[in-house]
C-alpha atoms as a PDB file:
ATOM      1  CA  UNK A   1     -28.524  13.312 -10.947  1.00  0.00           C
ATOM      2  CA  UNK A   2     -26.255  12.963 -13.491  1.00  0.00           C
ATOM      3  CA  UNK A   3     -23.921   9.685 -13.524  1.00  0.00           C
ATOM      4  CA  UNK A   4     -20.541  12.564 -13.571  1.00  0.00           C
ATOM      5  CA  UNK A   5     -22.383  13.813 -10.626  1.00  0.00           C
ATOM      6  CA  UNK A   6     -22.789  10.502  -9.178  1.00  0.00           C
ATOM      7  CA  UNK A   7     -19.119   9.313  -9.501  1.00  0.00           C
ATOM      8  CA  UNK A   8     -17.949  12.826  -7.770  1.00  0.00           C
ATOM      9  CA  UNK A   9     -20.229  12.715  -4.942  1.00  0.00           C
ATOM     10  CA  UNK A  10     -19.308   8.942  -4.451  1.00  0.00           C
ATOM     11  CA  UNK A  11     -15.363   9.835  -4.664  1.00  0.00           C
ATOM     12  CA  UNK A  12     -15.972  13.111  -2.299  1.00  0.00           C
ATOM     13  CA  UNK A  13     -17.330  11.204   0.458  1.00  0.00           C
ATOM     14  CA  UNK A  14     -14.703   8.161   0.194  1.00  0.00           C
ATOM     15  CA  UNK A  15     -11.947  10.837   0.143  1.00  0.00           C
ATOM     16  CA  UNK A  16     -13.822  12.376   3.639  1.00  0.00           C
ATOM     17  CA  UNK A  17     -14.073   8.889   4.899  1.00  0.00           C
ATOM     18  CA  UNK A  18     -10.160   8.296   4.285  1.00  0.00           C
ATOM     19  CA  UNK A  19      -9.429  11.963   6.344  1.00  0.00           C
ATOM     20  CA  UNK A  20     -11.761  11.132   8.900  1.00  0.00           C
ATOM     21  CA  UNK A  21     -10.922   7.937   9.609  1.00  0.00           C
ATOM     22  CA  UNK A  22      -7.663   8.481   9.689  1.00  0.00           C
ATOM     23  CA  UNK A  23      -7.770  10.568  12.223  1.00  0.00           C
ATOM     24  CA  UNK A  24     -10.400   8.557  14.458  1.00  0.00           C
ATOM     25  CA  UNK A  25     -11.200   5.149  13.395  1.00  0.00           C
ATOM     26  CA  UNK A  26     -13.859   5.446  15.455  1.00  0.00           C
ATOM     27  CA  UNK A  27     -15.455   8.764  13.325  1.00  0.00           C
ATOM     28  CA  UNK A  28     -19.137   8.379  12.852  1.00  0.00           C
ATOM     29  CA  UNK A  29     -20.992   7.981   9.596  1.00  0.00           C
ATOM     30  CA  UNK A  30     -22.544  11.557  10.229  1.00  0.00           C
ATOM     31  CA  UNK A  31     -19.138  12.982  10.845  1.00  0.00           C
ATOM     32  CA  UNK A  32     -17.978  11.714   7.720  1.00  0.00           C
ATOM     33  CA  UNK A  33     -21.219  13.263   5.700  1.00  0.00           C
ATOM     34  CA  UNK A  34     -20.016  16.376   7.257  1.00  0.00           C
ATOM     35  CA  UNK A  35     -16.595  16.077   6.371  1.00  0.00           C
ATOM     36  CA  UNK A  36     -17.486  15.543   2.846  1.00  0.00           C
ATOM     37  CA  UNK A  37     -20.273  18.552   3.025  1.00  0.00           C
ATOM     38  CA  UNK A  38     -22.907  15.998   1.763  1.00  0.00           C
ATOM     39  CA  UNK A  39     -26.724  14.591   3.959  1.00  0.00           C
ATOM     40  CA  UNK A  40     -26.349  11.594   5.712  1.00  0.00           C
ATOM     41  CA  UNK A  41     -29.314  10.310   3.364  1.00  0.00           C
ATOM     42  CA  UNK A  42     -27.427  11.043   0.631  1.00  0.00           C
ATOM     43  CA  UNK A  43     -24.196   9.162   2.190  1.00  0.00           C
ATOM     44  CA  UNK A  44     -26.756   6.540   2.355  1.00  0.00           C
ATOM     45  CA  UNK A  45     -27.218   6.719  -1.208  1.00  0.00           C
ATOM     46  CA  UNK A  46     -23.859   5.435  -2.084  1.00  0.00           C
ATOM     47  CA  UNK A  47     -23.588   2.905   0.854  1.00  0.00           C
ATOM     48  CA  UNK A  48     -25.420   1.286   2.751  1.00  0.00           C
ATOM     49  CA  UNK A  49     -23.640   1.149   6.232  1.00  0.00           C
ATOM     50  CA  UNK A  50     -19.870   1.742   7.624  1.00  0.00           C
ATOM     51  CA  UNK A  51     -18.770  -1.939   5.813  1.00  0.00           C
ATOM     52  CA  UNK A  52     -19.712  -1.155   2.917  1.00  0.00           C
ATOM     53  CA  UNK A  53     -17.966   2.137   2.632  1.00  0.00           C
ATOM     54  CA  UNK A  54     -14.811   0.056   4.028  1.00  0.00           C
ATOM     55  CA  UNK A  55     -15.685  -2.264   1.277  1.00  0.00           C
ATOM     56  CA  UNK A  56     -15.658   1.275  -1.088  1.00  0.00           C
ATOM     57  CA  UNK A  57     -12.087   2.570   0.323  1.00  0.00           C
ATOM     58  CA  UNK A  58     -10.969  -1.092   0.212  1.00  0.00           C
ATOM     59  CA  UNK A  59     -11.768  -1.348  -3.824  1.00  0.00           C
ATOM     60  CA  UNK A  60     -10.171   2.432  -4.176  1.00  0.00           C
ATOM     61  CA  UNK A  61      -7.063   0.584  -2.344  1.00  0.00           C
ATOM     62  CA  UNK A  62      -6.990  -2.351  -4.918  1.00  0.00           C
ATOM     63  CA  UNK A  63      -7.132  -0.020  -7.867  1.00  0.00           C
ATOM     64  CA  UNK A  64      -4.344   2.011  -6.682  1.00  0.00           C
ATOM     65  CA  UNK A  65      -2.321  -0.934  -5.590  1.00  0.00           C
ATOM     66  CA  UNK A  66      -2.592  -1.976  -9.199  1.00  0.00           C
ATOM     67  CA  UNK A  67      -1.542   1.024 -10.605  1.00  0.00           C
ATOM     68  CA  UNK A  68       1.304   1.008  -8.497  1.00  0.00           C
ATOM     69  CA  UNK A  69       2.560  -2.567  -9.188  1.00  0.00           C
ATOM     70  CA  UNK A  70       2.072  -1.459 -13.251  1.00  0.00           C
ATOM     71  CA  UNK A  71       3.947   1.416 -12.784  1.00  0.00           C
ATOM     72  CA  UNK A  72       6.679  -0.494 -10.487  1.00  0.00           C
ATOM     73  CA  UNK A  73       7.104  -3.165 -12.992  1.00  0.00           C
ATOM     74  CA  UNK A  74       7.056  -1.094 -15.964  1.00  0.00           C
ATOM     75  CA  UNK A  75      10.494  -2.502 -18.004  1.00  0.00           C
ATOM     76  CA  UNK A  76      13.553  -0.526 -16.459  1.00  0.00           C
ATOM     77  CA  UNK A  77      16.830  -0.132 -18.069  1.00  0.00           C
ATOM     78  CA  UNK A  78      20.577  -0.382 -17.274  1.00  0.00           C
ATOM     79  CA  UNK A  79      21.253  -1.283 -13.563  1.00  0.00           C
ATOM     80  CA  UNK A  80      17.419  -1.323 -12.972  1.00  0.00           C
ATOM     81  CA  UNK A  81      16.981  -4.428 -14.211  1.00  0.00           C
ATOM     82  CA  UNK A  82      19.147  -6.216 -11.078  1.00  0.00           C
ATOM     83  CA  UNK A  83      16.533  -7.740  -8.537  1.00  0.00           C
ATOM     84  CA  UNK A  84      17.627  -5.814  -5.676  1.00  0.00           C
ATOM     85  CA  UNK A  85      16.620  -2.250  -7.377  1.00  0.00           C
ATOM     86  CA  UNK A  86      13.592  -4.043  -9.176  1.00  0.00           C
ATOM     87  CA  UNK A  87      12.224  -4.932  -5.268  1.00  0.00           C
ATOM     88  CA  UNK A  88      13.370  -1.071  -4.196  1.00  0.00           C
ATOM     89  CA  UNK A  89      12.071   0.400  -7.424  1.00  0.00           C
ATOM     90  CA  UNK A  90       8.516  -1.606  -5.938  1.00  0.00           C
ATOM     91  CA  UNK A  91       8.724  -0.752  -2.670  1.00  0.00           C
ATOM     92  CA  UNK A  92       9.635   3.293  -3.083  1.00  0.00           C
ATOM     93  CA  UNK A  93       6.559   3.067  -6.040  1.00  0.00           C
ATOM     94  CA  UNK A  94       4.605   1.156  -3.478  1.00  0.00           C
ATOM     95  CA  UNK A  95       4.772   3.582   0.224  1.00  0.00           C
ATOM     96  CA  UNK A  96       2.850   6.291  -1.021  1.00  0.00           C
ATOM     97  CA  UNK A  97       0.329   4.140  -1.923  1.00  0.00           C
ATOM     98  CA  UNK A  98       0.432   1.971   1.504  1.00  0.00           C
ATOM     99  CA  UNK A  99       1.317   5.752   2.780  1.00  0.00           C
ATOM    100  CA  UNK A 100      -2.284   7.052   1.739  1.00  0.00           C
ATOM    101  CA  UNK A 101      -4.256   3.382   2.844  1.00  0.00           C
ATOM    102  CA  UNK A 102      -2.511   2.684   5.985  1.00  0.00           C
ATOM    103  CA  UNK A 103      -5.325   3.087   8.066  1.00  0.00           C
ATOM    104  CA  UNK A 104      -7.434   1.463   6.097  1.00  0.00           C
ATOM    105  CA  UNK A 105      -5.767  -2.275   6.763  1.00  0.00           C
ATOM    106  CA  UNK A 106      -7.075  -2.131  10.066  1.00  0.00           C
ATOM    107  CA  UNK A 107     -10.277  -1.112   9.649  1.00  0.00           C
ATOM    108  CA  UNK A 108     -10.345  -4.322   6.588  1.00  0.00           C
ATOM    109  CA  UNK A 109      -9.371  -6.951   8.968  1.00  0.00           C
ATOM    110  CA  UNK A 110     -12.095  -5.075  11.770  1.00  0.00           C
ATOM    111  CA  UNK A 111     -14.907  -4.549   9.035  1.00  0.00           C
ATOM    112  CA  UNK A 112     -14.291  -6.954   6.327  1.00  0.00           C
ATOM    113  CA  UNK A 113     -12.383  -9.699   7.707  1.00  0.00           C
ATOM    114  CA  UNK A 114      -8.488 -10.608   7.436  1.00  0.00           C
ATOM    115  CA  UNK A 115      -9.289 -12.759   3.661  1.00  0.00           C
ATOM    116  CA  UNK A 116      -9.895  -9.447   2.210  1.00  0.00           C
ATOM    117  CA  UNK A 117      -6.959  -7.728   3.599  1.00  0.00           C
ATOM    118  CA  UNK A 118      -4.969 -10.307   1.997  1.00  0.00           C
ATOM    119  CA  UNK A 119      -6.877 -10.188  -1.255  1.00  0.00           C
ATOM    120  CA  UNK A 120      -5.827  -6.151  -1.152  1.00  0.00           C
ATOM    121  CA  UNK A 121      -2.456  -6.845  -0.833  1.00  0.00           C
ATOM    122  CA  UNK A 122      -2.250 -10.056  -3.468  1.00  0.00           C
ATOM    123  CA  UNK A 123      -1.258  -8.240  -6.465  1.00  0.00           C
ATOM    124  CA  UNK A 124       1.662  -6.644  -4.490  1.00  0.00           C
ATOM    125  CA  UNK A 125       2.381  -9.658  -2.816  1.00  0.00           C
ATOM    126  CA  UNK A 126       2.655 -11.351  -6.096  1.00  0.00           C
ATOM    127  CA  UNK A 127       4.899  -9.533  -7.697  1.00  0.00           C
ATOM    128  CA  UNK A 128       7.478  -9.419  -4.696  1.00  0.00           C
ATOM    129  CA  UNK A 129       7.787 -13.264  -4.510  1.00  0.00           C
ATOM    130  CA  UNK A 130       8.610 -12.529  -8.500  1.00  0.00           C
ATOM    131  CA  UNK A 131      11.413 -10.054  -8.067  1.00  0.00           C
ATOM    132  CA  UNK A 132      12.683 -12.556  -4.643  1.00  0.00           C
ATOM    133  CA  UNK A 133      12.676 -15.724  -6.759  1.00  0.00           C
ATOM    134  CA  UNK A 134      14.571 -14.192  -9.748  1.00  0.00           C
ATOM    135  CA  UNK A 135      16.794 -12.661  -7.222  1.00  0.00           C
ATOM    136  CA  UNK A 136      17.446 -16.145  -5.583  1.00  0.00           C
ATOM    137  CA  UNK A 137      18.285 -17.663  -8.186  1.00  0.00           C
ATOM    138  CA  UNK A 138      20.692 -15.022  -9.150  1.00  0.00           C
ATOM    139  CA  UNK A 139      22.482 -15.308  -6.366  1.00  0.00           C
ATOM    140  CA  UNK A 140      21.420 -11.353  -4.947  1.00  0.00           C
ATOM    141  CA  UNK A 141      19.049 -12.700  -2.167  1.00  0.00           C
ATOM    142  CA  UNK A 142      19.604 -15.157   0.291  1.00  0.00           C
ATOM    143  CA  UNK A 143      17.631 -18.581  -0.239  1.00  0.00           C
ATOM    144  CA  UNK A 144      17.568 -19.507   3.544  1.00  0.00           C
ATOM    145  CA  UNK A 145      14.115 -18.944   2.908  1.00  0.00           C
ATOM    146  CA  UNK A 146      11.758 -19.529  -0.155  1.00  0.00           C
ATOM    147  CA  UNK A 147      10.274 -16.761  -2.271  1.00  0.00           C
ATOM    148  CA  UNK A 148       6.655 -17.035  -1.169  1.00  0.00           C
ATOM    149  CA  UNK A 149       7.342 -17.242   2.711  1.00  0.00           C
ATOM    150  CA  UNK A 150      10.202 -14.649   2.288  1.00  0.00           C
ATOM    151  CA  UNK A 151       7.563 -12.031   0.270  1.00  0.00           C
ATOM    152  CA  UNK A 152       4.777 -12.623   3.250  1.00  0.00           C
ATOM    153  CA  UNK A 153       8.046 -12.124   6.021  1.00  0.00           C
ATOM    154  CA  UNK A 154       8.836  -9.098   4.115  1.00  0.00           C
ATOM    155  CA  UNK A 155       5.123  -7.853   3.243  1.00  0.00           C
ATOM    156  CA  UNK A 156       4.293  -7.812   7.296  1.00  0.00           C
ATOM    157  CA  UNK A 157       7.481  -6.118   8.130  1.00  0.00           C
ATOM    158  CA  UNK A 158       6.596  -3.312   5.903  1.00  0.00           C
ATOM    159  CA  UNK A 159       3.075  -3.643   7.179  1.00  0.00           C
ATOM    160  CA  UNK A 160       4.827  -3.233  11.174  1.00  0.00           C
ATOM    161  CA  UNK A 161       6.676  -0.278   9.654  1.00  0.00           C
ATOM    162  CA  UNK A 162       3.234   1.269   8.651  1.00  0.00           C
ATOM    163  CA  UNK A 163       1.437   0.872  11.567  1.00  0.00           C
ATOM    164  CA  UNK A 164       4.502   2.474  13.371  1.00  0.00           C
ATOM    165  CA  UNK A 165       3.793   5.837  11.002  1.00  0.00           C
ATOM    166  CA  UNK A 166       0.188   5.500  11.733  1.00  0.00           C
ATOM    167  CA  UNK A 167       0.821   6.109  15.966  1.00  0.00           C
ATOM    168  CA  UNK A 168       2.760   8.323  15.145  1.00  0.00           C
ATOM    169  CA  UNK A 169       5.949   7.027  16.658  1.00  0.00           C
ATOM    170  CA  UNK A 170       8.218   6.814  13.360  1.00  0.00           C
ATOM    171  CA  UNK A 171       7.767   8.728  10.185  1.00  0.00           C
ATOM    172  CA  UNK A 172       9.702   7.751   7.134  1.00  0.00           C
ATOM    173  CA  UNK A 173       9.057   8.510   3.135  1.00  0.00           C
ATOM    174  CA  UNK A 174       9.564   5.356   2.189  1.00  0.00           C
ATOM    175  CA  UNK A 175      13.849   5.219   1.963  1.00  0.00           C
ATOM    176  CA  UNK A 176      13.887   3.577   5.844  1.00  0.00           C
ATOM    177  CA  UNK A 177      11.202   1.259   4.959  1.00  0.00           C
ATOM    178  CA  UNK A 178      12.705   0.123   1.346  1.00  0.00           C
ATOM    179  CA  UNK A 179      16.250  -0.240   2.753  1.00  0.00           C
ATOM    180  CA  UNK A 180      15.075  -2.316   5.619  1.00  0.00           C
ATOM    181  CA  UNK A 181      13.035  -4.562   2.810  1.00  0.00           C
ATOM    182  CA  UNK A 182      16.342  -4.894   1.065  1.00  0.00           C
ATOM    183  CA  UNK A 183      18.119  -5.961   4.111  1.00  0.00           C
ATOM    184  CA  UNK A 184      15.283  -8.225   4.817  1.00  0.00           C
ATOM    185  CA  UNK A 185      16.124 -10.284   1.827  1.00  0.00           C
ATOM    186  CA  UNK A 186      19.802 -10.532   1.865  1.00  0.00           C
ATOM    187  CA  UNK A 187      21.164  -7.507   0.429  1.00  0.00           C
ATOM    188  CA  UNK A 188      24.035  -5.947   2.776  1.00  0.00           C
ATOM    189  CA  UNK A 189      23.140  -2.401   4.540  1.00  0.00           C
ATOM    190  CA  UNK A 190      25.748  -0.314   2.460  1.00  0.00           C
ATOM    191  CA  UNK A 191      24.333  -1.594  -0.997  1.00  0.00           C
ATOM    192  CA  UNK A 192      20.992  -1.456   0.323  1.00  0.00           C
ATOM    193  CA  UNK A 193      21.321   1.814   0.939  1.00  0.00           C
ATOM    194  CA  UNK A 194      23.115   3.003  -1.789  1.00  0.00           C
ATOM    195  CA  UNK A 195      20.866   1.422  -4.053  1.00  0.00           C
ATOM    196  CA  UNK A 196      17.471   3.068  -2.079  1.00  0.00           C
ATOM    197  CA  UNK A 197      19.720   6.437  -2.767  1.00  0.00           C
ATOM    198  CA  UNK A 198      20.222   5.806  -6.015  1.00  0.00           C
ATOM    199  CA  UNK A 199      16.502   5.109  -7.333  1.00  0.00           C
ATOM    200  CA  UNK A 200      14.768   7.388  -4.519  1.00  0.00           C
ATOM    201  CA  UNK A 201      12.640  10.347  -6.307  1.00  0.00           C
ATOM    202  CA  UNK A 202      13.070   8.655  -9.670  1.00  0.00           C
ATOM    203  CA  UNK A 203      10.454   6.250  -8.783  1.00  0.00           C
ATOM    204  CA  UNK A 204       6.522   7.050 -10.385  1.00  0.00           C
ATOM    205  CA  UNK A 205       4.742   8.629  -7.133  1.00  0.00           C
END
């Protein structure tokens, strides 16, 4: 088998195992060999058991993550170089990204442990306390609470908001969720909002 052939089969059954266990957390190694029209065996193949094809979805995750904070961060010009649309310009780059992994947070902390969940979300985390810190010192956030607390306060708000789309019982495309992050540091509702209006579908998907 080629190495091309290799990759694709390895990328088709993480793909099935993101659909399936979605859907049921639960879903069964054999239900996601069906789902991704491959043989158990050859599921087996590529991983060894259902950790390590966490493990598999969880280094997918990271990669994307990073993509995401590149593209987020990528220099901006004119009024997208204030802190408050640098954190919504991260956040709306961000929610698809969480959007597509959401499920896969809990099955990390179940599977892999709650160090690895935060080692997924470090490189997001990172850059938040970043923007919050600049944006503190500017004057645009509030300082009741320091950069580093204030990014984890905001990081497991969005994560609440996430698990809220996951049940099922909210469903938002990433404006609520961004506007509520901007609230969450300081910025007032009406320029949050206006500024989530402003930079919504001109963000890198």
């Amino acid at each position: 088998m080629s190495s091309r052939t290799t990759r694709a089969t390895r990328a088709r059954i993480l793909d099935a195992a993101l659909r399936e266990l979605g859907r049921d957390p639960d879903s069964s190694l054999r239900d996601i060999a069906e789902a991704a029209g491959v043989a158990r065996r050859t599921l087996y193949t590529h991983f060894a058991g259902r950790a390590a094809l966490v493990k598999g979805l969880a280094e997918d995750a990271v990669a994307a993550i990073r993509r995401a904070v590149a593209d987020a961060s990528a220099p901006a010009s004119g009024a997208d170089t204030d802190p408050a649309s640098a954190l919504a310009r991260f956040v709306l780059t961000l929610w698809p990204v969480a959007d597509c992994y959401r499920t896969l947070i809990g099955l990390a902390r179940h599977d892999l442990g709650p160090d690895r969940v935060s080692e997924l979300l470090a490189p997001a985390r990172e850059t938040v306390t970043g923007i919050l810190a600049e944006g503190q010192r500017r004057g645009v956030f509030h300082s009741t609470v320091p950069p580093g607390p204030l990014s984890a306060a905001i990081e497991a708000h969005l994560l609440a908001l996430l698990g809220s789309v996951n049940s099922g019982t909210w469903r938002d495309d990433g404006t609520g969720a961004t506007t509520a992050a901007l609230i969450a540091a300081g910025v007032d509702s009406g320029t949050a909002a206006a500024t989530v209006h402003r930079l919504h579908g001109t963000t890198t998907p």
